[in-house]
C-alpha atoms as a PDB file:
ATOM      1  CA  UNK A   1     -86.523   4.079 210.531  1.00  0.00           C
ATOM      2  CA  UNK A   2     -86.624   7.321 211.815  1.00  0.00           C
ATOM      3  CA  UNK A   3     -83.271   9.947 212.410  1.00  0.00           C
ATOM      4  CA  UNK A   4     -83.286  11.771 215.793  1.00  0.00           C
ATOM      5  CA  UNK A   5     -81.650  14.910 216.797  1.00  0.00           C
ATOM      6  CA  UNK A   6     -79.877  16.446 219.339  1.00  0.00           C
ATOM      7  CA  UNK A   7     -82.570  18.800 220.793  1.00  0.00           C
ATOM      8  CA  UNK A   8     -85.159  16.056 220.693  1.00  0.00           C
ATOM      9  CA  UNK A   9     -83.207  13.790 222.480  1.00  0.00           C
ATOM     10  CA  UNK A  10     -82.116  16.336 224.875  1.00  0.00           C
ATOM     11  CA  UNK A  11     -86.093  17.338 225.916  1.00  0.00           C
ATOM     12  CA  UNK A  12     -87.171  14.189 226.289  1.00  0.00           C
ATOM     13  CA  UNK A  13     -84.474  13.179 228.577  1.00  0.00           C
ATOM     14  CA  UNK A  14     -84.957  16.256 231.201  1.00  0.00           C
ATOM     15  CA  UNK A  15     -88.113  16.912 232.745  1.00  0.00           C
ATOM     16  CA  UNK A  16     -87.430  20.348 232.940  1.00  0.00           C
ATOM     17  CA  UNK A  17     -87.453  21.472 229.233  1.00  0.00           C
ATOM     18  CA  UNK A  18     -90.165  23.282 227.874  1.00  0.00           C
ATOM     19  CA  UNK A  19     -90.258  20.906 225.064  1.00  0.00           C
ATOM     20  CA  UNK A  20     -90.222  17.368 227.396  1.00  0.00           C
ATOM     21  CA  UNK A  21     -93.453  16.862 227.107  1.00  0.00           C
ATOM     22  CA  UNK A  22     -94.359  17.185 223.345  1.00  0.00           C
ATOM     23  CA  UNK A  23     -91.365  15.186 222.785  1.00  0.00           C
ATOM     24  CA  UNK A  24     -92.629  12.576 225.084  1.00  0.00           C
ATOM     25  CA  UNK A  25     -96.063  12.651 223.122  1.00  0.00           C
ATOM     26  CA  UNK A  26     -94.115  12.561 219.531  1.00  0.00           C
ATOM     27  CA  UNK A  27     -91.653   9.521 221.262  1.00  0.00           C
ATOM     28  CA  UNK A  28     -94.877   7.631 221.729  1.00  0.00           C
ATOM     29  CA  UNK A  29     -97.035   8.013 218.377  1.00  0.00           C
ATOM     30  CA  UNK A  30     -93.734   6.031 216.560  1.00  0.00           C
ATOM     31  CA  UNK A  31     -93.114   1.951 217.009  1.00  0.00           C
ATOM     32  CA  UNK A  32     -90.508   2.057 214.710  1.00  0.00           C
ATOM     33  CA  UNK A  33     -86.829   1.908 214.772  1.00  0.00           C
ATOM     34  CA  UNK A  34     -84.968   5.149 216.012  1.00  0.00           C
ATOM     35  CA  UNK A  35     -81.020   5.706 214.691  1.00  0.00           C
ATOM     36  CA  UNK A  36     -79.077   8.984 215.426  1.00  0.00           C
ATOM     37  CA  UNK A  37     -74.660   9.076 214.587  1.00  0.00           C
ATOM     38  CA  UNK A  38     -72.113   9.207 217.398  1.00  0.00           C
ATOM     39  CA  UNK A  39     -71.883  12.735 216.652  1.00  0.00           C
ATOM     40  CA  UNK A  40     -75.525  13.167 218.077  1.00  0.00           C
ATOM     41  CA  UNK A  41     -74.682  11.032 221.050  1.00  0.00           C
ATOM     42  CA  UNK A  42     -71.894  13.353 221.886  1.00  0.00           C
ATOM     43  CA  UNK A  43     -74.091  16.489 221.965  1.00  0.00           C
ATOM     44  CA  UNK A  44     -76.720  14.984 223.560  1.00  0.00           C
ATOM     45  CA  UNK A  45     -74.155  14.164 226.130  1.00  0.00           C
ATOM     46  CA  UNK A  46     -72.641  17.326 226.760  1.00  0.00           C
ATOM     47  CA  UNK A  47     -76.154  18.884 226.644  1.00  0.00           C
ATOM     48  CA  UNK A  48     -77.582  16.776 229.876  1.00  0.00           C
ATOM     49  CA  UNK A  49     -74.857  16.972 231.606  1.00  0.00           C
ATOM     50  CA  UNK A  50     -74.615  20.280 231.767  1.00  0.00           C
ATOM     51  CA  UNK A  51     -78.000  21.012 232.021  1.00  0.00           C
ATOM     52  CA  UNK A  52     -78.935  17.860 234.580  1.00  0.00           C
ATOM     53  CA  UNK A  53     -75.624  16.651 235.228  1.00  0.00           C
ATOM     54  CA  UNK A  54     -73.850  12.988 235.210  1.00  0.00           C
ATOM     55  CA  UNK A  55     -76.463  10.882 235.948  1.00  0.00           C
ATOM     56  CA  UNK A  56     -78.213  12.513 232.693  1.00  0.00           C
ATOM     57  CA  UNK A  57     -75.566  11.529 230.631  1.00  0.00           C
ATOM     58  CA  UNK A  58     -75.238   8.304 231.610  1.00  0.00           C
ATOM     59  CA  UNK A  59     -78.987   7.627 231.749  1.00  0.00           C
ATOM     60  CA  UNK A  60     -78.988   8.372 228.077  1.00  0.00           C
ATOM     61  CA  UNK A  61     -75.714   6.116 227.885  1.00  0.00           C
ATOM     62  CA  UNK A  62     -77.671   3.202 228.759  1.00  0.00           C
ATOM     63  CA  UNK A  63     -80.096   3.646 226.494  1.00  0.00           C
ATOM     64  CA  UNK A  64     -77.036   3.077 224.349  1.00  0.00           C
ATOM     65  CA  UNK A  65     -76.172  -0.326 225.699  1.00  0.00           C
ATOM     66  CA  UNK A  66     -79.898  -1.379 225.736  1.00  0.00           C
ATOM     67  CA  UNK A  67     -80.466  -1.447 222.032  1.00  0.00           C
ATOM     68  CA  UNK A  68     -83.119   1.516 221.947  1.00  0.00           C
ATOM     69  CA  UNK A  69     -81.823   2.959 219.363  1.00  0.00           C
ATOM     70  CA  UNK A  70     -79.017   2.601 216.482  1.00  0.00           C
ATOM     71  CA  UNK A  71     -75.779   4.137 215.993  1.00  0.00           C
ATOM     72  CA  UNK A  72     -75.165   4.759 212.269  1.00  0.00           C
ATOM     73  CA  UNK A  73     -71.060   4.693 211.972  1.00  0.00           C
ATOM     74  CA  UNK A  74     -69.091   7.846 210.153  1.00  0.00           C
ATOM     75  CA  UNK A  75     -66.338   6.454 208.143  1.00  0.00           C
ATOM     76  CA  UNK A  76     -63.330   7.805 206.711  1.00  0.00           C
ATOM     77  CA  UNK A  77     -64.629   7.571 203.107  1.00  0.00           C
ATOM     78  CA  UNK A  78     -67.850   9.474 204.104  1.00  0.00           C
ATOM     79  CA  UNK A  79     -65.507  12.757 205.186  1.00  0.00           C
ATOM     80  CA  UNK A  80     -65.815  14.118 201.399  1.00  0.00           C
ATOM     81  CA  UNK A  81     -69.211  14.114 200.961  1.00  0.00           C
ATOM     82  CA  UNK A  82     -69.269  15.907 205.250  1.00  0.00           C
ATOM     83  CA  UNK A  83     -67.126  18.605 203.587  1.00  0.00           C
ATOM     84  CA  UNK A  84     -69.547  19.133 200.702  1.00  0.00           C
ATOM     85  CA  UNK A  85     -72.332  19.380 202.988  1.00  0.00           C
ATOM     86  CA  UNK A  86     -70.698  22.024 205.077  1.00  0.00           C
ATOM     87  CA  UNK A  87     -69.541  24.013 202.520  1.00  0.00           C
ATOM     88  CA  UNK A  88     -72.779  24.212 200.722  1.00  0.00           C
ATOM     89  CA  UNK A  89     -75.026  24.869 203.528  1.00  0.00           C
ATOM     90  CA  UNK A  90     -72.363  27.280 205.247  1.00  0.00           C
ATOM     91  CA  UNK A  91     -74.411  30.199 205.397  1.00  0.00           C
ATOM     92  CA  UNK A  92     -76.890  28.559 207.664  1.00  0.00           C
ATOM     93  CA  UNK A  93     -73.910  27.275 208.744  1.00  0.00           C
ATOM     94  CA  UNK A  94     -74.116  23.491 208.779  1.00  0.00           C
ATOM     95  CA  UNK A  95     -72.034  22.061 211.988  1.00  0.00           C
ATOM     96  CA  UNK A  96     -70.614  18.396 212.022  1.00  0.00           C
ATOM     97  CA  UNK A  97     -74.105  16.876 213.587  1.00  0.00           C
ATOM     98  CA  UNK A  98     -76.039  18.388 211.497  1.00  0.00           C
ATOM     99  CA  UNK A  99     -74.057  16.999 208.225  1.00  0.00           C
ATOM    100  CA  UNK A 100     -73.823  13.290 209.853  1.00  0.00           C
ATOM    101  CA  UNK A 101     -77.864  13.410 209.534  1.00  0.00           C
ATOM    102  CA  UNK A 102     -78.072  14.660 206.508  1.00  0.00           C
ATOM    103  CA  UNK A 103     -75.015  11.818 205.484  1.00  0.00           C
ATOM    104  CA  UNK A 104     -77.587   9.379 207.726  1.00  0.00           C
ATOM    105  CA  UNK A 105     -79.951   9.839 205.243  1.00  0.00           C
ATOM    106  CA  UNK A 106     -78.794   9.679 202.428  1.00  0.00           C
ATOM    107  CA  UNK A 107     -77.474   6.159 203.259  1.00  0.00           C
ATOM    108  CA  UNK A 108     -80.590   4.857 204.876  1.00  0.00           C
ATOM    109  CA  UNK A 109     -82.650   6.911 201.878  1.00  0.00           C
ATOM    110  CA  UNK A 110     -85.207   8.511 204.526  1.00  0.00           C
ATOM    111  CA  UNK A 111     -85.370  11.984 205.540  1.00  0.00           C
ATOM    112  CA  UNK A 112     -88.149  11.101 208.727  1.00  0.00           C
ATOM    113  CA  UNK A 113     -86.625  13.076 211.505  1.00  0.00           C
ATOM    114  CA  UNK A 114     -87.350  14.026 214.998  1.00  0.00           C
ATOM    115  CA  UNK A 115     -85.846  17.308 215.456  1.00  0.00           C
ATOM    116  CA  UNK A 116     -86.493  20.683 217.798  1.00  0.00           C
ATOM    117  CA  UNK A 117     -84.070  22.281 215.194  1.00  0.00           C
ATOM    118  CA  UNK A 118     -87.083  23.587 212.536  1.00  0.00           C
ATOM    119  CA  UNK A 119     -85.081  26.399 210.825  1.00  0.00           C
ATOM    120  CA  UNK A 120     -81.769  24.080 209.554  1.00  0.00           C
ATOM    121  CA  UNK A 121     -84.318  20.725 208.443  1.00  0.00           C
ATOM    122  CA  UNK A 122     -86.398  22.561 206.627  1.00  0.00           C
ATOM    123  CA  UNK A 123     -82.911  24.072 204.645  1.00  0.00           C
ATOM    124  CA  UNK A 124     -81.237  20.892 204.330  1.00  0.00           C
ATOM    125  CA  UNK A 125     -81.593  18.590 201.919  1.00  0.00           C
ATOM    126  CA  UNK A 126     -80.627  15.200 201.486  1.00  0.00           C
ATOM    127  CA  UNK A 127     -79.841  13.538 197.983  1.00  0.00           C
ATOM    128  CA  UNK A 128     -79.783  17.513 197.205  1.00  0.00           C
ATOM    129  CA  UNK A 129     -83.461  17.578 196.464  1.00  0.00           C
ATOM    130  CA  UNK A 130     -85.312  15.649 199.570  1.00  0.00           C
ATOM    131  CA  UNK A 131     -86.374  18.039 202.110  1.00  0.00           C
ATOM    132  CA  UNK A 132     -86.882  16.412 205.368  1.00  0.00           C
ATOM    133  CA  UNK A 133     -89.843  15.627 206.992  1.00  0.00           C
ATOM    134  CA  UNK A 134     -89.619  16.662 210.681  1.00  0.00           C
ATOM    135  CA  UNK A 135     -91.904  14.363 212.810  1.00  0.00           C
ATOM    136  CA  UNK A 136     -92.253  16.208 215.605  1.00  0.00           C
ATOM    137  CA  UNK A 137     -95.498  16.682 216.972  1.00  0.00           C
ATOM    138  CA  UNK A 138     -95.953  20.259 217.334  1.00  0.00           C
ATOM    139  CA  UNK A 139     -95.115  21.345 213.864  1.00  0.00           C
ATOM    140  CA  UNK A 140     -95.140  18.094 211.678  1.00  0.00           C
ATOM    141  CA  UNK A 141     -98.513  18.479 209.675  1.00  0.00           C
ATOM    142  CA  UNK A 142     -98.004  22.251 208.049  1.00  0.00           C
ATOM    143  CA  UNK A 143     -94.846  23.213 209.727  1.00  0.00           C
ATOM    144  CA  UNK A 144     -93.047  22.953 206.040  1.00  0.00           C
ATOM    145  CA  UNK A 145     -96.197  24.770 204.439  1.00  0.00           C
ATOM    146  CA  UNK A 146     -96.036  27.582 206.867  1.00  0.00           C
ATOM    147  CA  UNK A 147     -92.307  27.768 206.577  1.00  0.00           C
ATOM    148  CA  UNK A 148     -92.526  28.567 202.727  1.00  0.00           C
ATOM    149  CA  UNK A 149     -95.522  30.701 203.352  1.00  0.00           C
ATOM    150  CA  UNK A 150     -93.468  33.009 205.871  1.00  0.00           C
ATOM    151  CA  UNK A 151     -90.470  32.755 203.831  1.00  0.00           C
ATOM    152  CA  UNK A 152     -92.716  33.803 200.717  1.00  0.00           C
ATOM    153  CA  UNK A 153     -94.630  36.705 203.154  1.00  0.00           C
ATOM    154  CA  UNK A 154     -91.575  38.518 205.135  1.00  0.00           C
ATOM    155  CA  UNK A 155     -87.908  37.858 202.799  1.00  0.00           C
ATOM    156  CA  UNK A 156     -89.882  38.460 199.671  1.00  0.00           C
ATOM    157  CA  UNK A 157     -92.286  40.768 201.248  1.00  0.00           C
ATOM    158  CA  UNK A 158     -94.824  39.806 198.118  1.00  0.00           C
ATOM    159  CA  UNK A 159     -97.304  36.997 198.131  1.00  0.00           C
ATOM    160  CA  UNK A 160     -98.886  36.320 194.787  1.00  0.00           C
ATOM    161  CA  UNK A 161    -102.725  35.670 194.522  1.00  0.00           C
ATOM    162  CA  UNK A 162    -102.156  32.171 193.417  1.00  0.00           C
ATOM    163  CA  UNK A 163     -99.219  31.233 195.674  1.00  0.00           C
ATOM    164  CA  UNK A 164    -100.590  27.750 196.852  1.00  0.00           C
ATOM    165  CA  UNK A 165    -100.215  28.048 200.645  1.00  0.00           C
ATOM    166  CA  UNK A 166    -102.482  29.138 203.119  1.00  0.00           C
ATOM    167  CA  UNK A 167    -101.984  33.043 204.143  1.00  0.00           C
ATOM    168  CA  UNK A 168    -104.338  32.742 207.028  1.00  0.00           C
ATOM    169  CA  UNK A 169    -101.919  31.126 208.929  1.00  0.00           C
ATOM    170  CA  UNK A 170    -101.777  31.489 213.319  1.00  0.00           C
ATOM    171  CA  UNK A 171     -98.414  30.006 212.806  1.00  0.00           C
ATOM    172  CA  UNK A 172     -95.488  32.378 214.585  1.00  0.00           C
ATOM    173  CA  UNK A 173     -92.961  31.493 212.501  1.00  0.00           C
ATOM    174  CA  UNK A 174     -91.225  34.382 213.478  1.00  0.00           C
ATOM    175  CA  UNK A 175     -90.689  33.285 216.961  1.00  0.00           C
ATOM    176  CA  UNK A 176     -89.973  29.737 215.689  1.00  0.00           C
ATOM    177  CA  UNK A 177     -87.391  30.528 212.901  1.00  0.00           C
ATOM    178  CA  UNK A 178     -85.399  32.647 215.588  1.00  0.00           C
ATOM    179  CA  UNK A 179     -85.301  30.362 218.724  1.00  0.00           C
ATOM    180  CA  UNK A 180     -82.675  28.953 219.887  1.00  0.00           C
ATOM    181  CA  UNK A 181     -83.159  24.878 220.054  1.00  0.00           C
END
């Protein structure tokens, strides 16, 4: 089972997103079954219609009614634990999407996530120790190495000798970290 995002959804659904094709290539390395939250679907929504209009939104609607992927259901007894969530990661901040994935999996016990949004899933934890592991083809084999490497390199500002990541890094996690997704 893997969780997918808003942004992923998003670029592989328009054509004219810089990301539609990598998400395209990432969409077709996984036979397995895909499951986002209504909260998703509603983003995802507003997103192509604004950007590509109706027929966007209800392209990705009927996606809905064909089974391609699952809807995992927020209930009332899960709004605690969505409060805890935003509160503790509110310096990120943490919106309501982003919590019902992090809820997702925790119920489903599987951080595997397809996700534009690089900066907040490598934060977030689910269970309040699993880090996710973003699938996403452009940045899913060192993407969480580099991460701690230019966290380590730039906040810190001091890399110890025997800090176990690679320094020699092309990664621009600069320009990564700060985008906008």
């Amino acid at each position: 089972m893997i969780i997918v995002n808003t942004g992923f959804w998003v670029a592989l659904a328009n054509k004219n997103d810089n990301y539609h094709e990598a998400t395209k290539k990432s969409f077709s390395q996984y036979n397995e079954a895909l499951i986002t939250t209504w909260c998703i679907v509603t983003e995802t929504c507003y997103f192509l219609q604004s950007r590509r209009g109706v027929q966007a939104s209800l392209t990705f609607i009927n996606a809905i009614s064909e089974g391609l992927f699952q809807i995992f259901e927020i209930k009332s007894d899960h709004i605690p634990r969505i409060k805890e969530l935003m509160n503790k990661y509110q310096d990120v901040p943490m919106d309501l999407a982003d919590a019902s994935l992090v809820l997702l999996a925790e119920e489903y016990q599987t951080g595997r996530i397809l996700s534009l949004d690089i900066k907040d899933f490598s934060i977030y934890k689910w269970h309040n120790n699993n880090y996710f592991q973003n699938l996403f083809s452009p940045w899913n084999k060192t993407i969480f190495t580099e991460i701690l490497w230019f966290k380590a390199s730039h906040f810190k500002g001091i890399i110890n000798q025997n800090f176990p990541f690679s320094q020699s890094s092309s990664f621009q996690g600069e320009v990564i970290l700060n985008s906008k997704f």
